[in-house]
PDB file of N, CA and C in Angstrom:
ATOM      1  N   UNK A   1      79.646 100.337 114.259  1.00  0.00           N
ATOM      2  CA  UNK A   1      80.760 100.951 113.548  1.00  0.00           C
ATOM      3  C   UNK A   1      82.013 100.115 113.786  1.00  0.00           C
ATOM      4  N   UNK A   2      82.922 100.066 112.674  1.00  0.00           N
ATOM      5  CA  UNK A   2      84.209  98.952 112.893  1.00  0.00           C
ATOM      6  C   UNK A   2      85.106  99.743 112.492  1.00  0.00           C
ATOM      7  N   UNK A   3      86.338  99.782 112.838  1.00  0.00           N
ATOM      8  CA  UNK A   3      87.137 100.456 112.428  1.00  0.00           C
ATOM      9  C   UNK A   3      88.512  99.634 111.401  1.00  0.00           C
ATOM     10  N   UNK A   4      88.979 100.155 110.755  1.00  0.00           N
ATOM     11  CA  UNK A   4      89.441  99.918 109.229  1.00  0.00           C
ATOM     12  C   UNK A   4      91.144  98.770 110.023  1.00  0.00           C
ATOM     13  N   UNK A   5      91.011  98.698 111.809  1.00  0.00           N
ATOM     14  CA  UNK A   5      91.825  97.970 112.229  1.00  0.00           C
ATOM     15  C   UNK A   5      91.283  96.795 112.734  1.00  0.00           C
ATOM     16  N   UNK A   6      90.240  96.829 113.219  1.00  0.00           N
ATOM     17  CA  UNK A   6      89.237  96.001 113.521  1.00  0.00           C
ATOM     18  C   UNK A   6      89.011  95.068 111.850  1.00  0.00           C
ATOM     19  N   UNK A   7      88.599  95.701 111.557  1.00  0.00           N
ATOM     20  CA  UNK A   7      88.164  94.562 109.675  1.00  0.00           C
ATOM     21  C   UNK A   7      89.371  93.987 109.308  1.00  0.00           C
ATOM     22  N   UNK A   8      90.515  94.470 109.548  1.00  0.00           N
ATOM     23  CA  UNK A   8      91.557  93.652 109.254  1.00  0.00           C
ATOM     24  C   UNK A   8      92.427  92.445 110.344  1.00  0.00           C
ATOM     25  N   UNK A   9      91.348  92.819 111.262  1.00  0.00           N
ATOM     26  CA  UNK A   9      91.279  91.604 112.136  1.00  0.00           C
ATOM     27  C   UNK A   9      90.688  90.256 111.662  1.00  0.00           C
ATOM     28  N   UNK A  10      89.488  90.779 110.910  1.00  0.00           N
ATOM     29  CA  UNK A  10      88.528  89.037 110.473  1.00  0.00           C
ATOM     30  C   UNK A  10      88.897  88.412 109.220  1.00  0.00           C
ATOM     31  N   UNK A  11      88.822  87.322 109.410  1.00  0.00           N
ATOM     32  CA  UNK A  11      88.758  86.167 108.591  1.00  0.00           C
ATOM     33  C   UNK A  11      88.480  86.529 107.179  1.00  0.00           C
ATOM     34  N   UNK A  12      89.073  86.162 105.984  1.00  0.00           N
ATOM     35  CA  UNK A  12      88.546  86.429 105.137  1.00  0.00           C
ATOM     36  C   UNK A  12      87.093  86.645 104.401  1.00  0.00           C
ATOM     37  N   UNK A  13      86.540  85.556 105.038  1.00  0.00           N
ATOM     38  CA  UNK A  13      85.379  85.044 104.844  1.00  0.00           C
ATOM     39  C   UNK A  13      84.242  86.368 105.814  1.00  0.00           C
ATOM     40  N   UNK A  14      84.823  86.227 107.013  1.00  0.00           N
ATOM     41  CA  UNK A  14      83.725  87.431 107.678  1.00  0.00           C
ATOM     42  C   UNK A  14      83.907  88.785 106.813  1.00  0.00           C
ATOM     43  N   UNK A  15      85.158  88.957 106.320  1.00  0.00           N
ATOM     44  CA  UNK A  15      85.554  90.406 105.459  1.00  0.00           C
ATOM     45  C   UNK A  15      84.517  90.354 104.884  1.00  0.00           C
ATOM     46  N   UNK A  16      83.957  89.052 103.587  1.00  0.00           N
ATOM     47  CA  UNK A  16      83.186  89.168 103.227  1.00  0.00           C
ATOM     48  C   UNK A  16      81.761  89.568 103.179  1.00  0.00           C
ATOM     49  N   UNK A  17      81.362  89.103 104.332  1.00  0.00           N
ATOM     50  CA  UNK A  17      80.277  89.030 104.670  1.00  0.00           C
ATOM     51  C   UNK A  17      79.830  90.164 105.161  1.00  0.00           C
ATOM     52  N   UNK A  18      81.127  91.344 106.267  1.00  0.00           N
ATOM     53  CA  UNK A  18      80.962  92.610 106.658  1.00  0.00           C
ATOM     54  C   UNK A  18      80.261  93.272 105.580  1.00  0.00           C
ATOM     55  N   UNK A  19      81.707  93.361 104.236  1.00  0.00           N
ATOM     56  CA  UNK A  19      80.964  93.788 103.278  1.00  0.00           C
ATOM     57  C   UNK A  19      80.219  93.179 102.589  1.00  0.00           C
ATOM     58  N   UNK A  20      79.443  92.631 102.039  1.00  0.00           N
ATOM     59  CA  UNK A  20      78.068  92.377 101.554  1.00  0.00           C
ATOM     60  C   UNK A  20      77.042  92.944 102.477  1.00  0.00           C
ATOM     61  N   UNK A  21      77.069  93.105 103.617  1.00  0.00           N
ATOM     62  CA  UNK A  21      75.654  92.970 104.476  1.00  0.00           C
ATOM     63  C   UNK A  21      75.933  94.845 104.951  1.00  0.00           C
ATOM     64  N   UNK A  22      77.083  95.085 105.354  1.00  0.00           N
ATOM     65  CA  UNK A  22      76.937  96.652 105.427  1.00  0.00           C
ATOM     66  C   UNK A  22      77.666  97.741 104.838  1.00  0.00           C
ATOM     67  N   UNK A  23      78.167  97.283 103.487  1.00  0.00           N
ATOM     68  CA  UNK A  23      79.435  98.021 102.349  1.00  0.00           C
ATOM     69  C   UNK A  23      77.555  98.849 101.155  1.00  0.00           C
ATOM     70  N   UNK A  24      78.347  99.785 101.502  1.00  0.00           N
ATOM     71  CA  UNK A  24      77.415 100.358 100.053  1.00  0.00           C
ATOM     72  C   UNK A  24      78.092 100.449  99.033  1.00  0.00           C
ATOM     73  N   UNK A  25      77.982  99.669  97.395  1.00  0.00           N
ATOM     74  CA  UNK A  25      78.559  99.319  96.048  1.00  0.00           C
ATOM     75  C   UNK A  25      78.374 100.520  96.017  1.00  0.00           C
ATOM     76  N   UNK A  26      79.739 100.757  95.282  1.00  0.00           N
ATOM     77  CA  UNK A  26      79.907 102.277  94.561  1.00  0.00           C
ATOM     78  C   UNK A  26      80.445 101.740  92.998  1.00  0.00           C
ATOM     79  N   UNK A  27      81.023 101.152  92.356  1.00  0.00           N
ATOM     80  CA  UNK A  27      81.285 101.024  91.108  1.00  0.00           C
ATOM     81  C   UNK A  27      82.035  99.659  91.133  1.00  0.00           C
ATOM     82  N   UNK A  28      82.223  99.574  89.939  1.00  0.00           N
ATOM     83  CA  UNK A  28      82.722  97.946  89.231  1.00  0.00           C
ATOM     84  C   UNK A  28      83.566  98.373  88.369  1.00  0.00           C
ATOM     85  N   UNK A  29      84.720  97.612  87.847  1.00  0.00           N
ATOM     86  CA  UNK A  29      85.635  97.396  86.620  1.00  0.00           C
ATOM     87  C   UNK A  29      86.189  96.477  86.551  1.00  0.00           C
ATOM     88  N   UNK A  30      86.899  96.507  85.228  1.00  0.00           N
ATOM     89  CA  UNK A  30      87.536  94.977  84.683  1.00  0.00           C
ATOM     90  C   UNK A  30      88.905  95.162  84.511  1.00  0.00           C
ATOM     91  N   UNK A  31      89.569  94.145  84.299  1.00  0.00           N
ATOM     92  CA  UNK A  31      90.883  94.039  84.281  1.00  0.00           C
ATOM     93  C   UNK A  31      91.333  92.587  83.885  1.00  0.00           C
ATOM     94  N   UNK A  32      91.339  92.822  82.934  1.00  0.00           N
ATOM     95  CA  UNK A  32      91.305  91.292  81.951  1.00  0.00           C
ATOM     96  C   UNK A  32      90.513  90.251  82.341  1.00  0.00           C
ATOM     97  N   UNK A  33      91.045  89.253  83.273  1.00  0.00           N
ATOM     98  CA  UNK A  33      90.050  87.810  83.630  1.00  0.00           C
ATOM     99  C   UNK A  33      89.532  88.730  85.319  1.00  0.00           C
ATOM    100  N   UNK A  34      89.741  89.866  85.503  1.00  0.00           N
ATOM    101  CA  UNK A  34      89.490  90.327  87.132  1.00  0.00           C
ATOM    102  C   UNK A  34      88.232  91.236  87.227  1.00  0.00           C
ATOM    103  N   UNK A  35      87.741  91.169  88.458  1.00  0.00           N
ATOM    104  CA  UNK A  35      86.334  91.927  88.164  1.00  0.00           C
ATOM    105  C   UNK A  35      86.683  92.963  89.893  1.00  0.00           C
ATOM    106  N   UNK A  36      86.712  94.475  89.801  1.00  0.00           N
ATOM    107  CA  UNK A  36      87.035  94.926  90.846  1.00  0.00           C
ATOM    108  C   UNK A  36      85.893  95.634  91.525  1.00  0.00           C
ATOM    109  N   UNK A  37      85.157  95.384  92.600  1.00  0.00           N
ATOM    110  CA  UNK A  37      83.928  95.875  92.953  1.00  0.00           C
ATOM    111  C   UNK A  37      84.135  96.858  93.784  1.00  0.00           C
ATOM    112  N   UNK A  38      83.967  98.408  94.530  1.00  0.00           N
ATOM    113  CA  UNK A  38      84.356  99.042  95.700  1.00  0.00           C
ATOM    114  C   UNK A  38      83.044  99.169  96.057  1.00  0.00           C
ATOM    115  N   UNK A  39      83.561  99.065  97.455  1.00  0.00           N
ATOM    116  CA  UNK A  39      82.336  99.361  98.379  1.00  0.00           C
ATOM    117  C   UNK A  39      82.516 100.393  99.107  1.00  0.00           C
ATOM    118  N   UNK A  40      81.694 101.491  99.981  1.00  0.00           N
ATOM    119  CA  UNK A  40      82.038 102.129 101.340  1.00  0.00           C
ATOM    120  C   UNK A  40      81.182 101.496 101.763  1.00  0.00           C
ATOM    121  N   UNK A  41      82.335 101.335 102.884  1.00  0.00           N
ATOM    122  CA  UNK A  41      81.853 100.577 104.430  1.00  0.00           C
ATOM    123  C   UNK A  41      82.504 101.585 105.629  1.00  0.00           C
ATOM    124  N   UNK A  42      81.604 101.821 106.277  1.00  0.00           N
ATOM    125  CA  UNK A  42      82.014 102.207 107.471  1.00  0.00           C
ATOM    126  C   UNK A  42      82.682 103.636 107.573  1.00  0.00           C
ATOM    127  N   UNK A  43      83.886 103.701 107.626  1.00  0.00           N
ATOM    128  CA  UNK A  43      84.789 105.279 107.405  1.00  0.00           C
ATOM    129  C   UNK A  43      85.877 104.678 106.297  1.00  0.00           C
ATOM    130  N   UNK A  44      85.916 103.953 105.551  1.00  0.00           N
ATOM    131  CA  UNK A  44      86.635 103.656 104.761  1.00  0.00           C
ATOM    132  C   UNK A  44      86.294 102.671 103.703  1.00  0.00           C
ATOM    133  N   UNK A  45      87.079 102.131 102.548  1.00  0.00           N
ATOM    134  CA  UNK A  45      86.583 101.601 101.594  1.00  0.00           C
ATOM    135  C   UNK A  45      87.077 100.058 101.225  1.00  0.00           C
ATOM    136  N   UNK A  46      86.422  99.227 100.408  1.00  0.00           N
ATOM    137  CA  UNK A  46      87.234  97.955 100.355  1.00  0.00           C
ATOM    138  C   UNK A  46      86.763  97.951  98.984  1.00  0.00           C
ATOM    139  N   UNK A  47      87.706  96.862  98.428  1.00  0.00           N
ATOM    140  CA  UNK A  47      87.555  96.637  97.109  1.00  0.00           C
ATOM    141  C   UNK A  47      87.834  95.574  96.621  1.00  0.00           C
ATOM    142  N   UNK A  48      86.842  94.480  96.348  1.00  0.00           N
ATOM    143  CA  UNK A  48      86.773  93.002  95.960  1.00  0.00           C
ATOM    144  C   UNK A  48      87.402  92.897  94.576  1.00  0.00           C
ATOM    145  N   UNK A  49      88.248  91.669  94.987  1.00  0.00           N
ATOM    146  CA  UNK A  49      88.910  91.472  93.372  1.00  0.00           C
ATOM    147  C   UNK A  49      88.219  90.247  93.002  1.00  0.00           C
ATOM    148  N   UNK A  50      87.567  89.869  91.817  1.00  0.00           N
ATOM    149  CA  UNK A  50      87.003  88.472  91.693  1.00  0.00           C
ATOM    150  C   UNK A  50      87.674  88.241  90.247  1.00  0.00           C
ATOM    151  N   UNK A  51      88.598  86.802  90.667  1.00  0.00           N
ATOM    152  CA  UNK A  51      88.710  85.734  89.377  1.00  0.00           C
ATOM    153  C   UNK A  51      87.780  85.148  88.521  1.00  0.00           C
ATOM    154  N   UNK A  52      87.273  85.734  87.192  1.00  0.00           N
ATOM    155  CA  UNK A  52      86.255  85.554  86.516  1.00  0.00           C
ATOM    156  C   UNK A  52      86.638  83.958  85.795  1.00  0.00           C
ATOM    157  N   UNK A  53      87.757  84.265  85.746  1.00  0.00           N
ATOM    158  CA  UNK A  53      88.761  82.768  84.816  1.00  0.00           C
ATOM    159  C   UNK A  53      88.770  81.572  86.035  1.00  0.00           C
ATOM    160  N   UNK A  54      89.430  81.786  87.062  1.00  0.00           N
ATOM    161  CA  UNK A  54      88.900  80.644  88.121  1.00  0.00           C
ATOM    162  C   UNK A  54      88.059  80.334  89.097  1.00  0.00           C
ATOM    163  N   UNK A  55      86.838  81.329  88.787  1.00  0.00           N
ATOM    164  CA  UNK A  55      85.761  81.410  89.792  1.00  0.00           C
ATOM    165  C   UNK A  55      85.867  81.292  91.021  1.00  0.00           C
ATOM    166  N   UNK A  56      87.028  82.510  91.755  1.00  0.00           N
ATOM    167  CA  UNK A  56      86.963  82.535  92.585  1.00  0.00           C
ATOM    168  C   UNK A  56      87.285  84.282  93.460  1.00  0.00           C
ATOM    169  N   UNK A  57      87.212  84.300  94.724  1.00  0.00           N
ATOM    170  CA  UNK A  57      86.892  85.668  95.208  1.00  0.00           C
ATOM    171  C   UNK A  57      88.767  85.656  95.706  1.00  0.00           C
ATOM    172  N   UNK A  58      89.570  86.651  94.706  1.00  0.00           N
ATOM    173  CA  UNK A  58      90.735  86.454  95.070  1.00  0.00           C
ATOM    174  C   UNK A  58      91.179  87.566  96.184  1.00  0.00           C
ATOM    175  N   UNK A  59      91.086  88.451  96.380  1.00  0.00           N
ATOM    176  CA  UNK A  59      91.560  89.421  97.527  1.00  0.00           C
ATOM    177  C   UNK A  59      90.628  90.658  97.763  1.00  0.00           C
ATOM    178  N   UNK A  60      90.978  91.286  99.040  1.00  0.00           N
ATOM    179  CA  UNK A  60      90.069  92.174  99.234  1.00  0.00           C
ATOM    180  C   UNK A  60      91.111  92.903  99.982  1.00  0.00           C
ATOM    181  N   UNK A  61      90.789  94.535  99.282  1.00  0.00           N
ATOM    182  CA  UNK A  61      92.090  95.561  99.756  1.00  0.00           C
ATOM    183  C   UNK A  61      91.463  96.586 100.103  1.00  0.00           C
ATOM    184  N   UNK A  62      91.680  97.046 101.482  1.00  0.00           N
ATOM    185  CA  UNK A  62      90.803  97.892 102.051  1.00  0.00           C
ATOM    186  C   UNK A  62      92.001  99.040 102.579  1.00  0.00           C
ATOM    187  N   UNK A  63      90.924 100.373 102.380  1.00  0.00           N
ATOM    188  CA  UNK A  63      91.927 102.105 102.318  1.00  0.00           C
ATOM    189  C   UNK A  63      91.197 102.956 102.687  1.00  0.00           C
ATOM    190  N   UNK A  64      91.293 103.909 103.692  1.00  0.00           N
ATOM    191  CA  UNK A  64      91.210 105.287 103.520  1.00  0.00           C
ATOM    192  C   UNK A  64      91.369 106.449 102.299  1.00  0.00           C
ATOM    193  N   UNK A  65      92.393 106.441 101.692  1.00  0.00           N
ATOM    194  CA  UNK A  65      92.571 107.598 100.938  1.00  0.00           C
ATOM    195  C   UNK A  65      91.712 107.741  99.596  1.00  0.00           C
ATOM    196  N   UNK A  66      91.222 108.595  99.334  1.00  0.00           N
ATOM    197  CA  UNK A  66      90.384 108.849  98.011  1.00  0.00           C
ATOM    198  C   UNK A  66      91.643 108.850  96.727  1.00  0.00           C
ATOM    199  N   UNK A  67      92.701 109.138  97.197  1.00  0.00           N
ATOM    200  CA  UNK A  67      93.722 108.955  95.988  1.00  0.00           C
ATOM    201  C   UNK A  67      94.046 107.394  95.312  1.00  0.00           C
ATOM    202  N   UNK A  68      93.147 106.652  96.401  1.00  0.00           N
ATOM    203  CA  UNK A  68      93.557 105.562  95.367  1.00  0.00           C
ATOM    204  C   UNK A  68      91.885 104.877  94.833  1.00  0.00           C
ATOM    205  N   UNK A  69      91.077 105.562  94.857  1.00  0.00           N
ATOM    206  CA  UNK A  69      89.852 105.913  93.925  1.00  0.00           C
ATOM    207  C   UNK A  69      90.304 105.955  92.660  1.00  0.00           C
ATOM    208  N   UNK A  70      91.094 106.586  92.599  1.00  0.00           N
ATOM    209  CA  UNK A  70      91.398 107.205  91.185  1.00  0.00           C
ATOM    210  C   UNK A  70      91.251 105.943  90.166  1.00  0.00           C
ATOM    211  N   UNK A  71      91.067 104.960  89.755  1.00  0.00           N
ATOM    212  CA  UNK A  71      90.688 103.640  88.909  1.00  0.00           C
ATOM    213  C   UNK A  71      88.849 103.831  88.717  1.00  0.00           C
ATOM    214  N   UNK A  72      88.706 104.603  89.293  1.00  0.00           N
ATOM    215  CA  UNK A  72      86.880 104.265  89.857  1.00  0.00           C
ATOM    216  C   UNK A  72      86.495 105.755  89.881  1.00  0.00           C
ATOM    217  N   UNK A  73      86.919 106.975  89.994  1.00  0.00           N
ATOM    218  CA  UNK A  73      86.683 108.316  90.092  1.00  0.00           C
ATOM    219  C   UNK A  73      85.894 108.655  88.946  1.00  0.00           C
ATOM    220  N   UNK A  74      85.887 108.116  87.743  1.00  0.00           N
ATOM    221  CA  UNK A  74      85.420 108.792  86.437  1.00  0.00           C
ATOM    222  C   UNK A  74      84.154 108.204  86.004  1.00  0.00           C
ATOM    223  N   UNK A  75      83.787 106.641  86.697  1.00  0.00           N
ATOM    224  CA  UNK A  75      82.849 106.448  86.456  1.00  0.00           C
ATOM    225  C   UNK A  75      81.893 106.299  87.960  1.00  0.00           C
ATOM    226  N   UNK A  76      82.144 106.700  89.363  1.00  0.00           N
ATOM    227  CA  UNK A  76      81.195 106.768  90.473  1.00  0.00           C
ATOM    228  C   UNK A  76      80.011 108.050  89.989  1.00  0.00           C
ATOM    229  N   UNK A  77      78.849 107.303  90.176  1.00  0.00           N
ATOM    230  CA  UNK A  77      77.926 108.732  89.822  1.00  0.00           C
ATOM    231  C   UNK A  77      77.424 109.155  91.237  1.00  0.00           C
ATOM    232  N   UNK A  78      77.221 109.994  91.099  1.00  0.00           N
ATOM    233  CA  UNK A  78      76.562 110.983  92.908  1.00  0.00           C
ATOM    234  C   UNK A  78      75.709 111.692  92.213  1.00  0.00           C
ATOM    235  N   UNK A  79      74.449 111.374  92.834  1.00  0.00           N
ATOM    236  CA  UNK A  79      73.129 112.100  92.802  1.00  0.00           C
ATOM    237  C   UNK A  79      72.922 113.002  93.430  1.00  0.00           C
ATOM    238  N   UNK A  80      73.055 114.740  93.661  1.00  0.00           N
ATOM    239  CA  UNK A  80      72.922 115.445  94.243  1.00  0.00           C
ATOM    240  C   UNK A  80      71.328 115.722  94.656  1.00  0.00           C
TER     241      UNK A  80
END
């Protein structure tokens, strides 16, 4: 378990890798040339921004609050 002070300790690159290897994908969207992926990881959430126009992985913004879900709320599906 890492905590949401701890992840903002590592390297960009390990950010990455945290999430890929233990983030569960919850939804995707677009935003002109931007591709926004969220994950839950851990007790909190991150959310990959990828440059589709310069092929590259531009920031990763990681939160607690479900209020800022709200971009991603209408299309997360939950399987009861």
């Amino acid at each position: 378990m890492m905590s949401i002070e701890e992840f903002n300790l590592l390297t960009f690159d390990q950010k990455c890798q945290v999430i890929f290897r233990r983030g569960i994908y919850l939804e995707g969207r677009n935003e002109e040339n931007l591709v926004f992926n969220l994950y839950s990881i851990f007790s909190f959430y991150a959310e990959l921004c990828y440059n589709l126009e310069d092929d590259y992985m531009a920031s990763i913004n990681v939160f607690k609050y479900s209020r800022l879900l709200e971009p991603y709320i209408n299309e997360i599906k939950i399987s009861i």
